[in-house]
N, C-alpha and C. Protein backbone atom coordinates (compact mmCIF):
# COMPACT_ATOMS: atom_id res chain seq x y z
N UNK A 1 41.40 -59.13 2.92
CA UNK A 1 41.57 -57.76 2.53
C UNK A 1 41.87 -56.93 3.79
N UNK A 2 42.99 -55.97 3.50
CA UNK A 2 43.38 -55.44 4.92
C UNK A 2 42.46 -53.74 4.76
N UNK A 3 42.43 -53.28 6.10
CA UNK A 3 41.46 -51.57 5.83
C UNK A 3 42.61 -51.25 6.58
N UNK A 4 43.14 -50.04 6.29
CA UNK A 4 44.04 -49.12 6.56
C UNK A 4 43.08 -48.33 7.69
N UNK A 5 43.35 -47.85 8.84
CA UNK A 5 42.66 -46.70 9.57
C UNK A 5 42.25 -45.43 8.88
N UNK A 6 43.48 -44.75 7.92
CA UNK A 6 42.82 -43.68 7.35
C UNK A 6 41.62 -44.03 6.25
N UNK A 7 41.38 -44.84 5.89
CA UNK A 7 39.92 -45.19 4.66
C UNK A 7 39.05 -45.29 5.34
N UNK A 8 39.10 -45.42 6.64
CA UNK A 8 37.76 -45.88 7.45
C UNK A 8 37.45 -43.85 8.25
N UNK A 9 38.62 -43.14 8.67
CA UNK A 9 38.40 -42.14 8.81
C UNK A 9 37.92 -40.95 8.22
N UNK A 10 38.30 -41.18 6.60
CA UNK A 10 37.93 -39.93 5.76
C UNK A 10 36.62 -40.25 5.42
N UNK A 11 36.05 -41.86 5.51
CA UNK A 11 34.75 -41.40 4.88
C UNK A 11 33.58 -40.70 6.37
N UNK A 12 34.56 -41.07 7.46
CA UNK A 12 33.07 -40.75 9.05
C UNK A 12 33.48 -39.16 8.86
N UNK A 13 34.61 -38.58 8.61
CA UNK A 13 34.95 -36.94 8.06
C UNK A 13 33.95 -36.49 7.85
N UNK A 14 33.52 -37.04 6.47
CA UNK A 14 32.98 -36.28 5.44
C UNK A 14 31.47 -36.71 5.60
N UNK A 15 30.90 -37.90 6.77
CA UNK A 15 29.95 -37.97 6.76
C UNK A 15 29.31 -36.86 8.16
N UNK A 16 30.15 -36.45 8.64
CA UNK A 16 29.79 -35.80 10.03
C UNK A 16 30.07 -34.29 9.47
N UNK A 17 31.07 -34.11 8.06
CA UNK A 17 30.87 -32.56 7.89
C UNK A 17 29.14 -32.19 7.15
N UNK A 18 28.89 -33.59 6.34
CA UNK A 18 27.53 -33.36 5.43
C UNK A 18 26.01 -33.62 6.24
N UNK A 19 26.49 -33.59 7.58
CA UNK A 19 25.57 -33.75 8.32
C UNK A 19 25.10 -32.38 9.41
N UNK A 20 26.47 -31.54 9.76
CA UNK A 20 26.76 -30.36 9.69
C UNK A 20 26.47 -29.65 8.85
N UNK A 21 25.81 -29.87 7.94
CA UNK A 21 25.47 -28.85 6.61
C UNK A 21 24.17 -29.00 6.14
N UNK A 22 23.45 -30.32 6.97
CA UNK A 22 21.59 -29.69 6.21
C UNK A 22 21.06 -29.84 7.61
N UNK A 23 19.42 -29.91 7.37
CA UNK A 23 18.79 -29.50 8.29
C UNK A 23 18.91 -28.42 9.20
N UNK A 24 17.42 -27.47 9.67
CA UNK A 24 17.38 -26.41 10.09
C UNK A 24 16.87 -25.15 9.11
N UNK A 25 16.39 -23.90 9.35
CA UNK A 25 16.32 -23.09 8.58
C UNK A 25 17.27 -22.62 7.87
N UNK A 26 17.36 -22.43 6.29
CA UNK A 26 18.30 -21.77 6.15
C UNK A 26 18.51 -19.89 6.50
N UNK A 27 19.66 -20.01 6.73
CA UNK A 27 20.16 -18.44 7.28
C UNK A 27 19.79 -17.44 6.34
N UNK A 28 18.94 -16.65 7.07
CA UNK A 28 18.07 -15.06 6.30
C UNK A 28 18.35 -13.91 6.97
N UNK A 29 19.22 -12.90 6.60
CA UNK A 29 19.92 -11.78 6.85
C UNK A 29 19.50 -10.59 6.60
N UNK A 30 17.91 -10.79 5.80
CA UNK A 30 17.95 -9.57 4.86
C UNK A 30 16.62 -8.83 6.16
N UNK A 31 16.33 -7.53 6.32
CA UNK A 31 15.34 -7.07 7.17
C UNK A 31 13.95 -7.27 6.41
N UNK A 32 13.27 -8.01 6.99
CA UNK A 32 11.82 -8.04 7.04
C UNK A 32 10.88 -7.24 7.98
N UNK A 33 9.58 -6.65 7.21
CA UNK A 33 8.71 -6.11 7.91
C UNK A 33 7.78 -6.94 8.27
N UNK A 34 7.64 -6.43 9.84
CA UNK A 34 6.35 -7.29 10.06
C UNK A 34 4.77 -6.43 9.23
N UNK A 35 4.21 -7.54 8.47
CA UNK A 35 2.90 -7.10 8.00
C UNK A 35 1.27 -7.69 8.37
N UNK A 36 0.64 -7.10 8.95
CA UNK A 36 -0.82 -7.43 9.77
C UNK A 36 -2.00 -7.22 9.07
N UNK A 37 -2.76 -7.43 9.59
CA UNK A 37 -4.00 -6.81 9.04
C UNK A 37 -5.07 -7.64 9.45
N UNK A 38 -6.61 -7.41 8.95
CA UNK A 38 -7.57 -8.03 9.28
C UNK A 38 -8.22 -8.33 7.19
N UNK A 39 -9.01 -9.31 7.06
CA UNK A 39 -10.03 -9.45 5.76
C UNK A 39 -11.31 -9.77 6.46
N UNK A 40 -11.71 -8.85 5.62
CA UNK A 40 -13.30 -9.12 5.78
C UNK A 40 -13.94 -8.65 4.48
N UNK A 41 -14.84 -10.41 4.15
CA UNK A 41 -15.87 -10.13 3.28
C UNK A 41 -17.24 -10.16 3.33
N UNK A 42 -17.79 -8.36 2.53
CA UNK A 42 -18.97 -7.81 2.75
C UNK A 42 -18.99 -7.44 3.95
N UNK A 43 -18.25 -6.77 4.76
CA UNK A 43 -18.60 -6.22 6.06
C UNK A 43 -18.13 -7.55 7.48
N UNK A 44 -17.72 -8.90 6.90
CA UNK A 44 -17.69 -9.60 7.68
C UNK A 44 -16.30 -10.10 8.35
N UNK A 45 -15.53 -10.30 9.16
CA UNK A 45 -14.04 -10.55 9.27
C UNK A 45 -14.28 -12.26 8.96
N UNK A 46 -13.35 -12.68 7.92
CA UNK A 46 -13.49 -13.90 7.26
C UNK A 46 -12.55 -15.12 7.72
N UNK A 47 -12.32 -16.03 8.55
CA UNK A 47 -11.76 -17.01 8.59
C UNK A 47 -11.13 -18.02 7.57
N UNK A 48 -10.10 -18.47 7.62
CA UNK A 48 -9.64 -19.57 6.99
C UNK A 48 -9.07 -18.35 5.32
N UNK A 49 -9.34 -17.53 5.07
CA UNK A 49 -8.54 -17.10 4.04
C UNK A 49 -7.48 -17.17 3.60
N UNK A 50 -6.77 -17.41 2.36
CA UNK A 50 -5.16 -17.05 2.09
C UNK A 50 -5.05 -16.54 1.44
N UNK A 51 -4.01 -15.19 2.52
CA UNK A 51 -3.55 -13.97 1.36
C UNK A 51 -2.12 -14.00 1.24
N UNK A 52 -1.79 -13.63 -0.35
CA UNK A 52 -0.68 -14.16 -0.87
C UNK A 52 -0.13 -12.55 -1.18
N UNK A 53 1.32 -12.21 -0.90
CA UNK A 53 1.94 -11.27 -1.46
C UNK A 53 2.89 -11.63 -2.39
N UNK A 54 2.71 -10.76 -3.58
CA UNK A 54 3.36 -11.60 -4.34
C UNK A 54 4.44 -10.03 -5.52
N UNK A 55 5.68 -10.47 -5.12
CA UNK A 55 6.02 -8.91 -5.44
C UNK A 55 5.95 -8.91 -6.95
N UNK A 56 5.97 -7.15 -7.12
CA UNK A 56 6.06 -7.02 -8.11
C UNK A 56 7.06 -6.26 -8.69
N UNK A 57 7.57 -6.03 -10.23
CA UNK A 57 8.69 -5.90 -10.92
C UNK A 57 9.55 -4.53 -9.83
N UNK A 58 10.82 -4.90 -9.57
CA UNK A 58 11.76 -4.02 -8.98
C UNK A 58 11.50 -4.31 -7.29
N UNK A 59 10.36 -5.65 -6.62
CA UNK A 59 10.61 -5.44 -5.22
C UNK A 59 11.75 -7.31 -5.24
N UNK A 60 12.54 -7.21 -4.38
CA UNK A 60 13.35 -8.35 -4.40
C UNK A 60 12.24 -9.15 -3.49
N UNK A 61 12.85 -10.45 -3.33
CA UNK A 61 12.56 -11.37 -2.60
C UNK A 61 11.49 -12.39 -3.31
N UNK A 62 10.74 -12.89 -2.41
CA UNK A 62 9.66 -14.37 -2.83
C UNK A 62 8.69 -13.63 -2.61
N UNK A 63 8.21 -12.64 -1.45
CA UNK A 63 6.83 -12.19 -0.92
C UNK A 63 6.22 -13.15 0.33
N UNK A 64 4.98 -13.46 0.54
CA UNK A 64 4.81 -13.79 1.54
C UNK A 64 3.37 -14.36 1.76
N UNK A 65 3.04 -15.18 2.42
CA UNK A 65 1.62 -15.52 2.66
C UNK A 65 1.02 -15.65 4.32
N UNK A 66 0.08 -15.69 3.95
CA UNK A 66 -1.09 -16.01 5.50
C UNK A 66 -2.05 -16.62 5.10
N UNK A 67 -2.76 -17.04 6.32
CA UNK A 67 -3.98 -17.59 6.67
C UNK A 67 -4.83 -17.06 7.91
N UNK A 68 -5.99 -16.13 7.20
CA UNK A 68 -7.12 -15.44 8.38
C UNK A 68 -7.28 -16.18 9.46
N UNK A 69 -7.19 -15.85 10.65
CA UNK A 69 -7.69 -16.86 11.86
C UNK A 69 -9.23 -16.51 12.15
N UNK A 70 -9.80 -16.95 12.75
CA UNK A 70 -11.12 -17.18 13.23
C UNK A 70 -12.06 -15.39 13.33
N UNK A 71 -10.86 -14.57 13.66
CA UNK A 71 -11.38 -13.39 13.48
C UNK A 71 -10.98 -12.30 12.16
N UNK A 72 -11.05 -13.17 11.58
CA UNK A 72 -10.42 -12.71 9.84
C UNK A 72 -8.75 -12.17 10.48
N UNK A 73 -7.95 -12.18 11.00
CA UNK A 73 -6.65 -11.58 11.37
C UNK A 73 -5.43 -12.33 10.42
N UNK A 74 -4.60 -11.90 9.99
CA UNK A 74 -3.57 -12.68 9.87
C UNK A 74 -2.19 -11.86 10.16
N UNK A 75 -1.08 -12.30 9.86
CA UNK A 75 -0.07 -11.97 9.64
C UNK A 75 0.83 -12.68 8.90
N UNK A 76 1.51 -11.70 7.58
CA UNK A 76 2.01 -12.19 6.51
C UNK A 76 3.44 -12.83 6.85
N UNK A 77 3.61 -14.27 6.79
CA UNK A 77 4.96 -15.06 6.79
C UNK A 77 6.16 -14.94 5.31
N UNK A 78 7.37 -14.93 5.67
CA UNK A 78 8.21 -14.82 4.72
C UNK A 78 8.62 -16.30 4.50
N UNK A 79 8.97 -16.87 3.41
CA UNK A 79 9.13 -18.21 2.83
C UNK A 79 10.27 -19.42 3.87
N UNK A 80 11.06 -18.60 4.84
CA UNK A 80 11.58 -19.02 5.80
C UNK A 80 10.78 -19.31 6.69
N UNK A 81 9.20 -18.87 6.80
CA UNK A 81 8.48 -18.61 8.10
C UNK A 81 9.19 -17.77 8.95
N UNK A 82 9.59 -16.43 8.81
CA UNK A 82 9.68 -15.86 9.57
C UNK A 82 8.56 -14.66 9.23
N UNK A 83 8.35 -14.24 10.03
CA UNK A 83 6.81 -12.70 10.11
C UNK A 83 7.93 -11.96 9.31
N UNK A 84 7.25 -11.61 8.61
CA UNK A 84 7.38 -10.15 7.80
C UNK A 84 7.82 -10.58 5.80
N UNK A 85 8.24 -9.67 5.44
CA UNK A 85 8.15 -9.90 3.71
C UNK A 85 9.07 -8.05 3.77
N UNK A 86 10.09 -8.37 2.66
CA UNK A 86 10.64 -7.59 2.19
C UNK A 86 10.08 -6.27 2.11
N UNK A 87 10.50 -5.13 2.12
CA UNK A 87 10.17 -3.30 1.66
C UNK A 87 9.88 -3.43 0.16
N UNK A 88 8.71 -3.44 -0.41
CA UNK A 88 8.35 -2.93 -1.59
C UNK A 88 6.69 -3.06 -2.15
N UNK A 89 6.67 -3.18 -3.43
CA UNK A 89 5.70 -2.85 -4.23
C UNK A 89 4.83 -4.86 -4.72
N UNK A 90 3.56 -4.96 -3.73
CA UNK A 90 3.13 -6.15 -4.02
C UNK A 90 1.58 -6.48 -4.68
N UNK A 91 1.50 -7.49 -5.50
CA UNK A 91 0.46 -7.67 -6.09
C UNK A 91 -0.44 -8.88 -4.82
N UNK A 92 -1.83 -8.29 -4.33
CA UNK A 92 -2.30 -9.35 -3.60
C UNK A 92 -3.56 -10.14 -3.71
N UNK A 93 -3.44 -11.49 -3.83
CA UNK A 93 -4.51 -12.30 -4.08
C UNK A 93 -5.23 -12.85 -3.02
N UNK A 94 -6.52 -13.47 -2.89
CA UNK A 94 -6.92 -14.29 -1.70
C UNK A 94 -7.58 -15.63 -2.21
N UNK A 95 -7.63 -16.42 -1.13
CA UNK A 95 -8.21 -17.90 -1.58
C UNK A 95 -8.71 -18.37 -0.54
N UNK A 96 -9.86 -19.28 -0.79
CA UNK A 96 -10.53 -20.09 0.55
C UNK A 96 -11.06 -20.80 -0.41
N UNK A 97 -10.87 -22.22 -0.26
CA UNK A 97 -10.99 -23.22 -0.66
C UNK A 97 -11.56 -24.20 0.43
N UNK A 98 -13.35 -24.39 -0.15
CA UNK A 98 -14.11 -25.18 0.68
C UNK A 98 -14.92 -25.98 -0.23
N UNK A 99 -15.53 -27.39 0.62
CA UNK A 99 -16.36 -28.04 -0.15
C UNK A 99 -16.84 -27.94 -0.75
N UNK A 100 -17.78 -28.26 -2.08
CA UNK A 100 -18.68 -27.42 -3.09
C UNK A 100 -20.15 -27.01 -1.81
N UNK A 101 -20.18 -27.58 -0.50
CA UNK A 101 -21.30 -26.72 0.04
C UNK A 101 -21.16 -26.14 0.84
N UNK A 102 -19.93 -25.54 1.10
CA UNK A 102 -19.20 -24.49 1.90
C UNK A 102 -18.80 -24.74 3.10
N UNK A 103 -18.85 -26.28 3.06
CA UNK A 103 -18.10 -26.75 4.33
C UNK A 103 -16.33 -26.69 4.54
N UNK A 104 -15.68 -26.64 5.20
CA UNK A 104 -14.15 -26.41 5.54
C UNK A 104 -13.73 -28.21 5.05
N UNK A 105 -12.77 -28.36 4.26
CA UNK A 105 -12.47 -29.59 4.02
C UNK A 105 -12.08 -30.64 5.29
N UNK A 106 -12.39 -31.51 5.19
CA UNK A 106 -11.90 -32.12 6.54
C UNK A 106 -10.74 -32.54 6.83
N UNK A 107 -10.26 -32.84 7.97
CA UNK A 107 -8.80 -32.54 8.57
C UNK A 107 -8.43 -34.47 7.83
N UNK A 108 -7.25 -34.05 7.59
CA UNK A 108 -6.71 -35.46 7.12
C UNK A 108 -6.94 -35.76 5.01
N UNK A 109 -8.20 -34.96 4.63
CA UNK A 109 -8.59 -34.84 3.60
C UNK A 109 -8.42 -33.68 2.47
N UNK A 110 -7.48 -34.14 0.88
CA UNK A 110 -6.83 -33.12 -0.16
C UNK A 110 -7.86 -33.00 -0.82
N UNK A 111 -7.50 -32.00 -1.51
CA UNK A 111 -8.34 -31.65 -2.80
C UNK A 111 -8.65 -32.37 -3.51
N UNK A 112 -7.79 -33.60 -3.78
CA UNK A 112 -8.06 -34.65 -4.62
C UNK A 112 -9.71 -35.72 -3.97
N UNK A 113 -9.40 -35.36 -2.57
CA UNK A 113 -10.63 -36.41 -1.67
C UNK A 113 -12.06 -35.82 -1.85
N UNK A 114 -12.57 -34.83 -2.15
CA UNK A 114 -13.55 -33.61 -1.94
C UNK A 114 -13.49 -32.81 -3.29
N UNK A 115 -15.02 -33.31 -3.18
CA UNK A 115 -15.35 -31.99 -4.35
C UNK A 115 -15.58 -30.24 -3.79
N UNK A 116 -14.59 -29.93 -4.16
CA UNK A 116 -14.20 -28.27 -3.77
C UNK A 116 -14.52 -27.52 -4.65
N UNK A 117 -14.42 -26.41 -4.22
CA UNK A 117 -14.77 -24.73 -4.96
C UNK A 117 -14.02 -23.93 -4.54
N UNK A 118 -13.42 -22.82 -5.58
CA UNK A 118 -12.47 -21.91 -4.83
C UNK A 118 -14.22 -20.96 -4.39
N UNK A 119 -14.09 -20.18 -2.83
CA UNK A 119 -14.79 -19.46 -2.35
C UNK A 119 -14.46 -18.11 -2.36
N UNK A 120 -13.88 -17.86 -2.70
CA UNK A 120 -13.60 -16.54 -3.31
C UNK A 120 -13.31 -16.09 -4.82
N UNK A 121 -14.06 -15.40 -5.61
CA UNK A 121 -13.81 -14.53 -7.11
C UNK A 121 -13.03 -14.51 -7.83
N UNK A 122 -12.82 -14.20 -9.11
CA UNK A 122 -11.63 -14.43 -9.37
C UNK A 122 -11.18 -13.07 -9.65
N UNK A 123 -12.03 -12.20 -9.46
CA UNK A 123 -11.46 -10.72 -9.32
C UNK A 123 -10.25 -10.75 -8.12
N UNK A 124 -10.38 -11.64 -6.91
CA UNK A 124 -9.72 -11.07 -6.13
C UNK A 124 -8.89 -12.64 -5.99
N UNK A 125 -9.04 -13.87 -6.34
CA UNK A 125 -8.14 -14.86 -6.65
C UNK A 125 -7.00 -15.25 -7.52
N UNK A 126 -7.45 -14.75 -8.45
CA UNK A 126 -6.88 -14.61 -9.62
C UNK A 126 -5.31 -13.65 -9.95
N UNK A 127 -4.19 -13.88 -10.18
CA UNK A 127 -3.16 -12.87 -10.32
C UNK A 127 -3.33 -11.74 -11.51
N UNK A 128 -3.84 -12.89 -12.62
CA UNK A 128 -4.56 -12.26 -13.80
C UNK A 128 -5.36 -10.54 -13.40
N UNK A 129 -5.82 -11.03 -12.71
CA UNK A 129 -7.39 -10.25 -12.60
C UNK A 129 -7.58 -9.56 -11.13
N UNK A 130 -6.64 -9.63 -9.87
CA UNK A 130 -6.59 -8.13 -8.89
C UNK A 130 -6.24 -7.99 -9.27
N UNK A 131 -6.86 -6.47 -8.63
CA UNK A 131 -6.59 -4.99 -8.74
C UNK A 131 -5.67 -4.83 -7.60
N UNK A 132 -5.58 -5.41 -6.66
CA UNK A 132 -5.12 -5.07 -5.20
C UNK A 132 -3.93 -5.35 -4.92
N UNK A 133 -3.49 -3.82 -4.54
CA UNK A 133 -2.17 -3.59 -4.04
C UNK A 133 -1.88 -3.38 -2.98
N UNK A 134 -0.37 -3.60 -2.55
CA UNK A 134 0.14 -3.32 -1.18
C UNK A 134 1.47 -2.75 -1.06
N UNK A 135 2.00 -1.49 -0.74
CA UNK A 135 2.99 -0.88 -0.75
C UNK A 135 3.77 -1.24 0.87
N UNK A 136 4.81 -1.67 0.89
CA UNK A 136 5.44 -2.12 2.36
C UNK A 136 6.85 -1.55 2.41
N UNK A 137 6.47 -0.86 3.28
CA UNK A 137 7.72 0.22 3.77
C UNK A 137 8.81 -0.70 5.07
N UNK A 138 9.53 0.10 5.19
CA UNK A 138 10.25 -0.24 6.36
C UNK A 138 10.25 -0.77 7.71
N UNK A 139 9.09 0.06 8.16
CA UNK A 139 7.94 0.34 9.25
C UNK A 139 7.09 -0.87 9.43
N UNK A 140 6.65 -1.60 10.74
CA UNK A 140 5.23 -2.48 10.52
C UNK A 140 4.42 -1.79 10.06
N UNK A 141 3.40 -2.53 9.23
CA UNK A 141 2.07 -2.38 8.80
C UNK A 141 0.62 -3.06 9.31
N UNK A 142 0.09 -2.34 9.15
CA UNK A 142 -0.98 -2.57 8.99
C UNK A 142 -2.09 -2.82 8.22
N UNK A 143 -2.59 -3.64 7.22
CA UNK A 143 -3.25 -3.54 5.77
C UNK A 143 -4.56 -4.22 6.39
N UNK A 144 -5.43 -3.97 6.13
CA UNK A 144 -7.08 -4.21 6.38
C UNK A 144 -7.72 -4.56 4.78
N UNK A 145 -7.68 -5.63 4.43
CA UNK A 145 -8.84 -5.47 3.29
C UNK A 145 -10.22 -6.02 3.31
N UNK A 146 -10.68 -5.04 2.68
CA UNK A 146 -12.37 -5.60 2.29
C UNK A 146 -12.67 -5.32 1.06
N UNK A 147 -13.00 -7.09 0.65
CA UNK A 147 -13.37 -8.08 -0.87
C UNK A 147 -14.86 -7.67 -0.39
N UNK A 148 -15.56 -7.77 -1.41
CA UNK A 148 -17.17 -7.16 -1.87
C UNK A 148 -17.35 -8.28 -3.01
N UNK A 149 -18.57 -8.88 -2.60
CA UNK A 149 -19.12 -10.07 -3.63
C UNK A 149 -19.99 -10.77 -3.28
């Protein structure tokens, strides 16, 4: 069987254009705000939390999440991982998910490995059931919340 040069060229083409075409972030154009803040529950700044922005009817985009660091702090990531989340009107939940005796799950170990508890309410876990809002302007922010329970 003879191979012609061009059959052997169009397929390394098309394998070096489809290789040119994934991996990497995809390209995000639209302006994001950076959004900050601290949680603290009962008076306390809370570690390991996740707060979820999650828009609501008329704000575009996905919204955005975090995770409290050691001094309850976070800052809200956009689904690219880049800091910030679209200008608008968001519904916000929190979660901390620890052992049923309030230990931090261990590193290497799912939900499926460990008997867990969500550690936070479902007043304020729940999409159902906050109350808690977040209006995000143009401008960085700053949002501070304090959950009571």
């Amino acid at each position: 069987m003879k191979i012609s040069v061009y059959s052997m060229i169009v397929p390394c083409c098309i394998l070096l254009l489809m290789s040119g075409c994934s991996g990497g972030a995809p390209e995000f154009s639209e302006k994001l705000t950076p959004v900050t803040g601290t949680v603290t529950v009962n008076g306390k700044p809370t570690p390991g939390v996740a707060v979820t922005f999650t828009p609501e009817a008329g704000t575009s985009g996905t919204g955005g999440h975090a995770v409290t660091d050691a001094q309850g702090k976070y800052q809200v990531l956009h689904r690219t991982d880049q800091a910030g989340i679209q200008p608008g009107k968001y519904l916000v939940t929190f979660s901390k998910i620890t052992q049923k005796d309030g230990t931090p799950i261990p590193e290497g170990k799912g939900l499926a490995d460990v008997d867990w508890k969500q550690g936070i309410p479902p007043q304020y876990s729940e999409p159902g059931n906050s109350k808690i809002r977040a209006e995000i302007a143009e401008t960085p922010a700053s949002i501070d919340f304090e959950l009571k329970f």
